[in-house]
C-alpha atoms as a PDB file:
ATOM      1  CA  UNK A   1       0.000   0.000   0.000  1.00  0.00           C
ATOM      2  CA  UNK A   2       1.216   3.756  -0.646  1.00  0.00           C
ATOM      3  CA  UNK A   3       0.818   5.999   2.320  1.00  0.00           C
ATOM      4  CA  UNK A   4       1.076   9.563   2.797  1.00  0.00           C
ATOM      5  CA  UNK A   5       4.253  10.817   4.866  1.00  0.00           C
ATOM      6  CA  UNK A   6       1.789  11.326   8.215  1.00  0.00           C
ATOM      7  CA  UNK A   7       0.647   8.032   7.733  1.00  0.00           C
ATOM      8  CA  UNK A   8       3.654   6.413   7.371  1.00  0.00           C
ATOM      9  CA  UNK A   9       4.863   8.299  10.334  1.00  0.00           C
ATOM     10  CA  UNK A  10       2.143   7.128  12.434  1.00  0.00           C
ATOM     11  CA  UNK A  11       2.684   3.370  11.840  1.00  0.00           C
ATOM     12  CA  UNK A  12       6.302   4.336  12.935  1.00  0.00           C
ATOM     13  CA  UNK A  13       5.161   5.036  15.426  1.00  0.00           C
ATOM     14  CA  UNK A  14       2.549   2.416  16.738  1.00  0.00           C
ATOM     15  CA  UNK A  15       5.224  -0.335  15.678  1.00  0.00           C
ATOM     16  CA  UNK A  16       7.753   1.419  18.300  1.00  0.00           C
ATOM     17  CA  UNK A  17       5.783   0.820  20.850  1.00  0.00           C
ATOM     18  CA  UNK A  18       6.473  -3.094  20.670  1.00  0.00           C
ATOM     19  CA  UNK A  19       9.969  -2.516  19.095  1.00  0.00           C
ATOM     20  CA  UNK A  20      11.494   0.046  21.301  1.00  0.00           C
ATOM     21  CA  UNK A  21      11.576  -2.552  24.202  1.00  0.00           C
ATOM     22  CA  UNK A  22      13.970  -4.432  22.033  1.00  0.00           C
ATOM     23  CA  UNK A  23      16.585  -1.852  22.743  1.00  0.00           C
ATOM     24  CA  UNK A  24      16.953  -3.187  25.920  1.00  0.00           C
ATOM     25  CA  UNK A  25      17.117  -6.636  25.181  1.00  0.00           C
ATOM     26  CA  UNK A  26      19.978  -5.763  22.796  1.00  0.00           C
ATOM     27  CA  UNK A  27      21.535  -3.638  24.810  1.00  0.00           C
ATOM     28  CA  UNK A  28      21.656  -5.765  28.313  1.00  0.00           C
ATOM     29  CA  UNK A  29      19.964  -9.334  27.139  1.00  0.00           C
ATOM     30  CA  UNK A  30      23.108 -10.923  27.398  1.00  0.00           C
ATOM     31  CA  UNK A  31      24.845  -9.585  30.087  1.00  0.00           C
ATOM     32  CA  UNK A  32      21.726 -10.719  32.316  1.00  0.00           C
ATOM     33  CA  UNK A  33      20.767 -13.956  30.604  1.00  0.00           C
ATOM     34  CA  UNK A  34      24.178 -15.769  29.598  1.00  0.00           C
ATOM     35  CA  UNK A  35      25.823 -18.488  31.566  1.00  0.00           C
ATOM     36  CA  UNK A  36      28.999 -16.961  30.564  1.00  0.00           C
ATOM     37  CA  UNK A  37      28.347 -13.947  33.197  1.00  0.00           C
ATOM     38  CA  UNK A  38      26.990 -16.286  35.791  1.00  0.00           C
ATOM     39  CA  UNK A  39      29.409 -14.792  38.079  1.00  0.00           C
ATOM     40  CA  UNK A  40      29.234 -11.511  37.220  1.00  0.00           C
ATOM     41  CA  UNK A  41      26.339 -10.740  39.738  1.00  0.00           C
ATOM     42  CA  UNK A  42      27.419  -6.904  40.270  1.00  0.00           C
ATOM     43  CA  UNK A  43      27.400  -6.147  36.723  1.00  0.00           C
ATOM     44  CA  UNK A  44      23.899  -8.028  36.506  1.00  0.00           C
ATOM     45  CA  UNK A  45      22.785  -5.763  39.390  1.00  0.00           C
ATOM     46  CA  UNK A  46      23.728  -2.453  37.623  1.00  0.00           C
ATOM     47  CA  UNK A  47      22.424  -3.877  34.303  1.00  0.00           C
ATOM     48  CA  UNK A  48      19.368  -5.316  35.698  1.00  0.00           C
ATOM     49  CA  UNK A  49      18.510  -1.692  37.818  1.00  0.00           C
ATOM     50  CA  UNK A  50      18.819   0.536  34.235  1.00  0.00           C
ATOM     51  CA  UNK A  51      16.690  -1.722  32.359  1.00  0.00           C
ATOM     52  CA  UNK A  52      13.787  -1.937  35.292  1.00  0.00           C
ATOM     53  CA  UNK A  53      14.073   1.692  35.509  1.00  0.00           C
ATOM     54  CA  UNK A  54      13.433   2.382  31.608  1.00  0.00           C
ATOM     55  CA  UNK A  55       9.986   0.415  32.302  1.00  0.00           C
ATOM     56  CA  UNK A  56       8.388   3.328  33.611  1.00  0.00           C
ATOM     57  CA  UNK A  57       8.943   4.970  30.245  1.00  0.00           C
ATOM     58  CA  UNK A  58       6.928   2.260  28.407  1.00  0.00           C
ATOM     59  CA  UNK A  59       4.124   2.963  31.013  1.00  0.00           C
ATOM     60  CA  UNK A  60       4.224   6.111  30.457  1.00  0.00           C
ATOM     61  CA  UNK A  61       4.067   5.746  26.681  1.00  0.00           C
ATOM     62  CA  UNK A  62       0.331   3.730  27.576  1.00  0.00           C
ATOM     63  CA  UNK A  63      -0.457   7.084  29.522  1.00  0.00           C
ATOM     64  CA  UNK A  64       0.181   9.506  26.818  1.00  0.00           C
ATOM     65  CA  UNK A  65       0.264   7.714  23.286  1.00  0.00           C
ATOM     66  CA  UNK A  66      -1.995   4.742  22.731  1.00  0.00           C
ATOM     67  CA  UNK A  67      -5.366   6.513  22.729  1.00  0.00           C
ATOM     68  CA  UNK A  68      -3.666   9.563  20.834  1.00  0.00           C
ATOM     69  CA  UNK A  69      -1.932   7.019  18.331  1.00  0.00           C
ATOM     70  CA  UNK A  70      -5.691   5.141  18.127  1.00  0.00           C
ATOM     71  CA  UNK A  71      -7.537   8.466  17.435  1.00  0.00           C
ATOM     72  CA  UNK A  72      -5.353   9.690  14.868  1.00  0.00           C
ATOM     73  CA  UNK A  73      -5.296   6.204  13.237  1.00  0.00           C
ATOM     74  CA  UNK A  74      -9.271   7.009  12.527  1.00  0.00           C
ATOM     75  CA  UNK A  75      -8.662  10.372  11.459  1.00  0.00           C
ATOM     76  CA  UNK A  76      -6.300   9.230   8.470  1.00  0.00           C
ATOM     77  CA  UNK A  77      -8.727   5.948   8.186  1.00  0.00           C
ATOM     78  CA  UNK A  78      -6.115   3.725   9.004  1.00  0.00           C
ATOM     79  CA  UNK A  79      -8.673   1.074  10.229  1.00  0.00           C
ATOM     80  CA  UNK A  80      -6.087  -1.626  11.026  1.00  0.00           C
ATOM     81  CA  UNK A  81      -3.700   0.563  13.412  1.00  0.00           C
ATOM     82  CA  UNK A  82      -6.672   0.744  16.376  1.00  0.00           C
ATOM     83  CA  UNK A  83      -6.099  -2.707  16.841  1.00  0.00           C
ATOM     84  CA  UNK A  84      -2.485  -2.504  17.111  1.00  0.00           C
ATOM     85  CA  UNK A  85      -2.504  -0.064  19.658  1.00  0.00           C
ATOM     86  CA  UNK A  86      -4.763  -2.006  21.557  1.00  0.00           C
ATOM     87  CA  UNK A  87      -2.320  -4.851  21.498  1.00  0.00           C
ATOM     88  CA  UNK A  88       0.612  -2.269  22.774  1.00  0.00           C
ATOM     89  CA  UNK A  89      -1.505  -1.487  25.562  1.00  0.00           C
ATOM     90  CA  UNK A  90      -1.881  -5.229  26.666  1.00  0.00           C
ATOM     91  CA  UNK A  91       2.013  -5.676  25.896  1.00  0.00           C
ATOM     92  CA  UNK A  92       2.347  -2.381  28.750  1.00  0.00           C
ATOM     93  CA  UNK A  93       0.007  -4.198  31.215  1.00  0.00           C
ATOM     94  CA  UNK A  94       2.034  -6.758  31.545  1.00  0.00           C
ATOM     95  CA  UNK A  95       4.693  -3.883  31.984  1.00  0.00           C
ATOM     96  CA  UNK A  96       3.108  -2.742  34.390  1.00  0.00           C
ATOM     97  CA  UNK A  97       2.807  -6.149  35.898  1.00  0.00           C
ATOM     98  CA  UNK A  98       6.741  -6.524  36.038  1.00  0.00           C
ATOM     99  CA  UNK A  99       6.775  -2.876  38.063  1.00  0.00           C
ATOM    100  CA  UNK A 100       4.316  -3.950  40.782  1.00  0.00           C
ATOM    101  CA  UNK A 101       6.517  -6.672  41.653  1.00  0.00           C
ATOM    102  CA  UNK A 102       8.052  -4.550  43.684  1.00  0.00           C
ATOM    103  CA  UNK A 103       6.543  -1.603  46.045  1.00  0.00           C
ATOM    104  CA  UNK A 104       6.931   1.861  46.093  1.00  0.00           C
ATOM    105  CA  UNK A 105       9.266   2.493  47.831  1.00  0.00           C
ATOM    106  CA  UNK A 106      11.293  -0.228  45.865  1.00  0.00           C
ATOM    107  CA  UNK A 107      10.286   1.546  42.842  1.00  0.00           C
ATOM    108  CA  UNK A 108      11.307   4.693  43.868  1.00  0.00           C
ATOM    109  CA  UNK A 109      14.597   3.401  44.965  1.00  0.00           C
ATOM    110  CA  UNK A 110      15.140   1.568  41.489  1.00  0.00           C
ATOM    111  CA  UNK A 111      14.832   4.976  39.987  1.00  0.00           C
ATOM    112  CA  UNK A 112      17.380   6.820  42.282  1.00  0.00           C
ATOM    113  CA  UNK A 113      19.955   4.164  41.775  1.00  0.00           C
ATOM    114  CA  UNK A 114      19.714   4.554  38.024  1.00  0.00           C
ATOM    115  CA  UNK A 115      19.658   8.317  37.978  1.00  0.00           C
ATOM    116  CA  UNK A 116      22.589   8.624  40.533  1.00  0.00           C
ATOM    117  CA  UNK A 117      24.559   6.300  38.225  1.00  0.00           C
ATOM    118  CA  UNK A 118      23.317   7.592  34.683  1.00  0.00           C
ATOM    119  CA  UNK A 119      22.581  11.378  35.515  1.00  0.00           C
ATOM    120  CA  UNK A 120      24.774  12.111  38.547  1.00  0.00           C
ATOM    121  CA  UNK A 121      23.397  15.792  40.208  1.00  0.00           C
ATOM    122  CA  UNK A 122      21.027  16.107  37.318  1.00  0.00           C
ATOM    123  CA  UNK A 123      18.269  13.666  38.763  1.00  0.00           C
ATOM    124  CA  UNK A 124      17.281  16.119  40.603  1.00  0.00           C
ATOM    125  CA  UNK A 125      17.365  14.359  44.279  1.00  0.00           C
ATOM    126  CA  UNK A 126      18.167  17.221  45.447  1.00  0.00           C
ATOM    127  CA  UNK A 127      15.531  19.655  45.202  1.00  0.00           C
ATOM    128  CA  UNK A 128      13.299  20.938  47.556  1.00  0.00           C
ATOM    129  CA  UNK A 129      10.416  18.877  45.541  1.00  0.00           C
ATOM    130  CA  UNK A 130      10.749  16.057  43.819  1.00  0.00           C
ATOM    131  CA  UNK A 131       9.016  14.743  41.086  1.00  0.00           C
ATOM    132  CA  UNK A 132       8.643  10.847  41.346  1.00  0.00           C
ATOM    133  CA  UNK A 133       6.864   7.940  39.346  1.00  0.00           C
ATOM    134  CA  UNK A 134       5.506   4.648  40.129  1.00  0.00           C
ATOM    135  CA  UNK A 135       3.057   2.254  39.473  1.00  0.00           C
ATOM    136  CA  UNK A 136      -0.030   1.166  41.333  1.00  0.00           C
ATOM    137  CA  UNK A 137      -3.393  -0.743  41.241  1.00  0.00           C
ATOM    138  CA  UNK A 138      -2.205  -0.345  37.431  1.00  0.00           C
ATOM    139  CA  UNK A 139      -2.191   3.371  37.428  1.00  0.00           C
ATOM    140  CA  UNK A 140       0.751   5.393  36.627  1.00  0.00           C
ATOM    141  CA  UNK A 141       1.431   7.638  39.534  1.00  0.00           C
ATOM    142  CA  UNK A 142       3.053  11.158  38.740  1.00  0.00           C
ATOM    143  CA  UNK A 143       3.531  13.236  41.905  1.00  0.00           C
ATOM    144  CA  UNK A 144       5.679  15.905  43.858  1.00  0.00           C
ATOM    145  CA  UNK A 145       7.323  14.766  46.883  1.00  0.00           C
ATOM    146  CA  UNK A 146       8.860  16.798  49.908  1.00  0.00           C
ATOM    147  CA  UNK A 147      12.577  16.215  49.653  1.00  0.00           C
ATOM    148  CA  UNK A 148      12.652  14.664  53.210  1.00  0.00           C
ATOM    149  CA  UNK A 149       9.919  12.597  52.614  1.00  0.00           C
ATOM    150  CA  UNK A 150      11.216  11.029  49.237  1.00  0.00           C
ATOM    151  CA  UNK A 151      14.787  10.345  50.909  1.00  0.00           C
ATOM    152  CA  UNK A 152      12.884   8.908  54.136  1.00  0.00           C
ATOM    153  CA  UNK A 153      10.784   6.563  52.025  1.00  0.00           C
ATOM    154  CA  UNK A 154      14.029   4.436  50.229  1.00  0.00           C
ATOM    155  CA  UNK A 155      16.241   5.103  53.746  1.00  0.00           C
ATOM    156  CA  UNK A 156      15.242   1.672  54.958  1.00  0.00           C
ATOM    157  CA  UNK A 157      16.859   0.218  51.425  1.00  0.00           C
ATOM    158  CA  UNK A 158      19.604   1.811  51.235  1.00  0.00           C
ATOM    159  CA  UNK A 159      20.432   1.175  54.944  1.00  0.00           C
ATOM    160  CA  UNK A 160      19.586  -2.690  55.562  1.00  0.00           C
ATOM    161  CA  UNK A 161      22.975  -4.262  54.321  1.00  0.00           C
ATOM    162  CA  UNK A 162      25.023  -5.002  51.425  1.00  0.00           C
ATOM    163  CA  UNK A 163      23.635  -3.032  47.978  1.00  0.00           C
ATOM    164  CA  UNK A 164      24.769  -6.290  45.711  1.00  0.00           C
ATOM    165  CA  UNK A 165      22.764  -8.347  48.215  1.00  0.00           C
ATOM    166  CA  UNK A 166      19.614  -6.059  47.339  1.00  0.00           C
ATOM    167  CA  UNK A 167      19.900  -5.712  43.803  1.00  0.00           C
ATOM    168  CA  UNK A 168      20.418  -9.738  43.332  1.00  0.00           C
ATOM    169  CA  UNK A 169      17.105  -9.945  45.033  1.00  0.00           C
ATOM    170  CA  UNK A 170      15.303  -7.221  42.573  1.00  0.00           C
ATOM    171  CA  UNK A 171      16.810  -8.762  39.717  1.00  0.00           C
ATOM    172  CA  UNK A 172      15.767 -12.237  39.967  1.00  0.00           C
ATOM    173  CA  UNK A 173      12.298 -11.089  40.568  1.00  0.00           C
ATOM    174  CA  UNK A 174      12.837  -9.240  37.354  1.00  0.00           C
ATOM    175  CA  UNK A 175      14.234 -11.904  35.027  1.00  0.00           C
ATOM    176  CA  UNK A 176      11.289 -14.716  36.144  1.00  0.00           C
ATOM    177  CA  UNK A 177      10.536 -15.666  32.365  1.00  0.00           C
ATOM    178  CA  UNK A 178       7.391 -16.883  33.090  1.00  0.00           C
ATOM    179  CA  UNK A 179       6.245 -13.508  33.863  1.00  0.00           C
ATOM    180  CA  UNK A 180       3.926 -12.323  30.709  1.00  0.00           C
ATOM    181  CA  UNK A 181       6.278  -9.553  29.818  1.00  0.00           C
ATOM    182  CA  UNK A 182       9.174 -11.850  28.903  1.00  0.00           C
ATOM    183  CA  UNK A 183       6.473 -14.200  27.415  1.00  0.00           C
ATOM    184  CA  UNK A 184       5.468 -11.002  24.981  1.00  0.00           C
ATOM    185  CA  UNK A 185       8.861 -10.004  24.431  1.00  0.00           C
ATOM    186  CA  UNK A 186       9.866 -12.933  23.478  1.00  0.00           C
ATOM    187  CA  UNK A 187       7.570 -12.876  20.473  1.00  0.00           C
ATOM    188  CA  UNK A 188       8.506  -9.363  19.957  1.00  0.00           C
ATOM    189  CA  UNK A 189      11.393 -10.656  19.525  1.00  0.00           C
ATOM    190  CA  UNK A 190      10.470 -13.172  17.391  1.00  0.00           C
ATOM    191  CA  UNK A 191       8.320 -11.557  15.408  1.00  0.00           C
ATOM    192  CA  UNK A 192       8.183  -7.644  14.968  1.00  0.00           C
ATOM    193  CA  UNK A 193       9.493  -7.535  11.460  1.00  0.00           C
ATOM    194  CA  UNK A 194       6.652  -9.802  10.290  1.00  0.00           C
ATOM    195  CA  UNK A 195       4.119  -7.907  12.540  1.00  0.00           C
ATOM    196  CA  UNK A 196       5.273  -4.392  10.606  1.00  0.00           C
ATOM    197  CA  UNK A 197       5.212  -5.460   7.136  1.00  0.00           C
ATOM    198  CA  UNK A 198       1.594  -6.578   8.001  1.00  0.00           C
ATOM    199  CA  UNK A 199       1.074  -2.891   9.220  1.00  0.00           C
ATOM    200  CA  UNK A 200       2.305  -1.434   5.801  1.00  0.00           C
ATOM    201  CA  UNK A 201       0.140  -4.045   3.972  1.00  0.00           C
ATOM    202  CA  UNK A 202      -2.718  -2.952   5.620  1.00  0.00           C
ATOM    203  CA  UNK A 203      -3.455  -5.928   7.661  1.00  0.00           C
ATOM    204  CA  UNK A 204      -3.335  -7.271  10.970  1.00  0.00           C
ATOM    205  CA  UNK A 205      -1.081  -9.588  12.628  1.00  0.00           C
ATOM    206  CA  UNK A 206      -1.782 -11.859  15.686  1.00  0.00           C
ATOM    207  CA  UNK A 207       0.076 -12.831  18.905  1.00  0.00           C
ATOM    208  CA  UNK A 208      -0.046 -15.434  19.803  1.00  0.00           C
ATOM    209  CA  UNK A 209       0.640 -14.059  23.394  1.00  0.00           C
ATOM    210  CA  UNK A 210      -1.741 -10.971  23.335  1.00  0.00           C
ATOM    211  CA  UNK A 211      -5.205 -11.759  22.152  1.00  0.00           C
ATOM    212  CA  UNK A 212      -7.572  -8.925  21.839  1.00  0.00           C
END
């Protein structure tokens, strides 16, 4: 089919909401995954911490592009892309899934750790107010927090022992493949170049793991 350069631009950018998670898998897949690093549990830790931390992007991608995506898809009467966006959103719930593994002051303290190591002063810990993230009862939580408050929440982690210890923990909850977001990813994996040309065809494509 011959689309328009809006078009075009909006598949784009429905299919990167399935294929941007991929970046991570290329990025870090190994490192967490091979037997060759088996005993290379603190890089796994740091690894592990970056990659749960750029999960609250993809939830926040649910929050603010799906139903946009969806809506324009109507206006340019793109009447197959509606249904690919509601497969994205079932590929974030189980995003969102993988993030309420853990509570919120876990969460929060996931975050810190990969802004002190990725963005140094810039995370902006230390502001008065601070703006923090999470996810729960499947809701995307934005919010301001009091900067003694936000430190007093993660104290308790970052006080009860050895950081490596802590991390392992987190990361093994993380990496449970039989948790539906490795079970989508996996077939992301699989098959995203076969699920896009079916987008520029005009057709749908699918999964076997998301079924809407």
């Amino acid at each position: 089919m011959k689309y328009s350069g809006g078009e075009l631009k909006l598949i784009n950018r429905v299919y990167g909401l399935f294929q941007d998670n991929l970046s991570c898998v290329e990025a870090w897949g190994f490192y967490l995954f091979s037997e060759e690093l088996d005993n290379e549990q603190e890089l796994r830790n740091r690894l592990g911490t970056i990659w749960l931390a750029s999960l609250f992007d993809s939830v926040n991608a649910q929050t603010n592009l799906i139903a946009k995506y969806s809506e324009q898809a109507s206006e340019l009467n793109l009447i197959h892309i509606p249904r690919y966006c509601n497969q994205a959103s079932v590929f974030i719930d189980s995003v969102k899934g993988i993030l309420q593994k853990y509570t919120v002051a876990e969460q929060l303290f996931i975050q810190s750790l990969r802004n002190q190591w990725v963005h140094s002063h810039l995370s902006g810990r230390h502001e008065d107010s601070i703006r923090v993230k999470y996810v729960e009862n499947d809701s995307l939580i934005n919010k301001n927090l009091p900067h003694d408050e936000y430190h007093e929440i993660m104290r308790p982690l970052f006080e009860q022992g050895n950081l490596d210890v802590t991390l392992k923990e987190f990361v093994t909850r993380f990496t449970d493949q039989t948790d539906d977001y490795w079970v989508i990813l996996n077939e992301i994996q699989e098959s995203h170049r076969i699920m896009y040309q079916a987008m520029l065809k005009g057709s749908e494509f699918q999964w076997r793991a998301i079924c809407v």
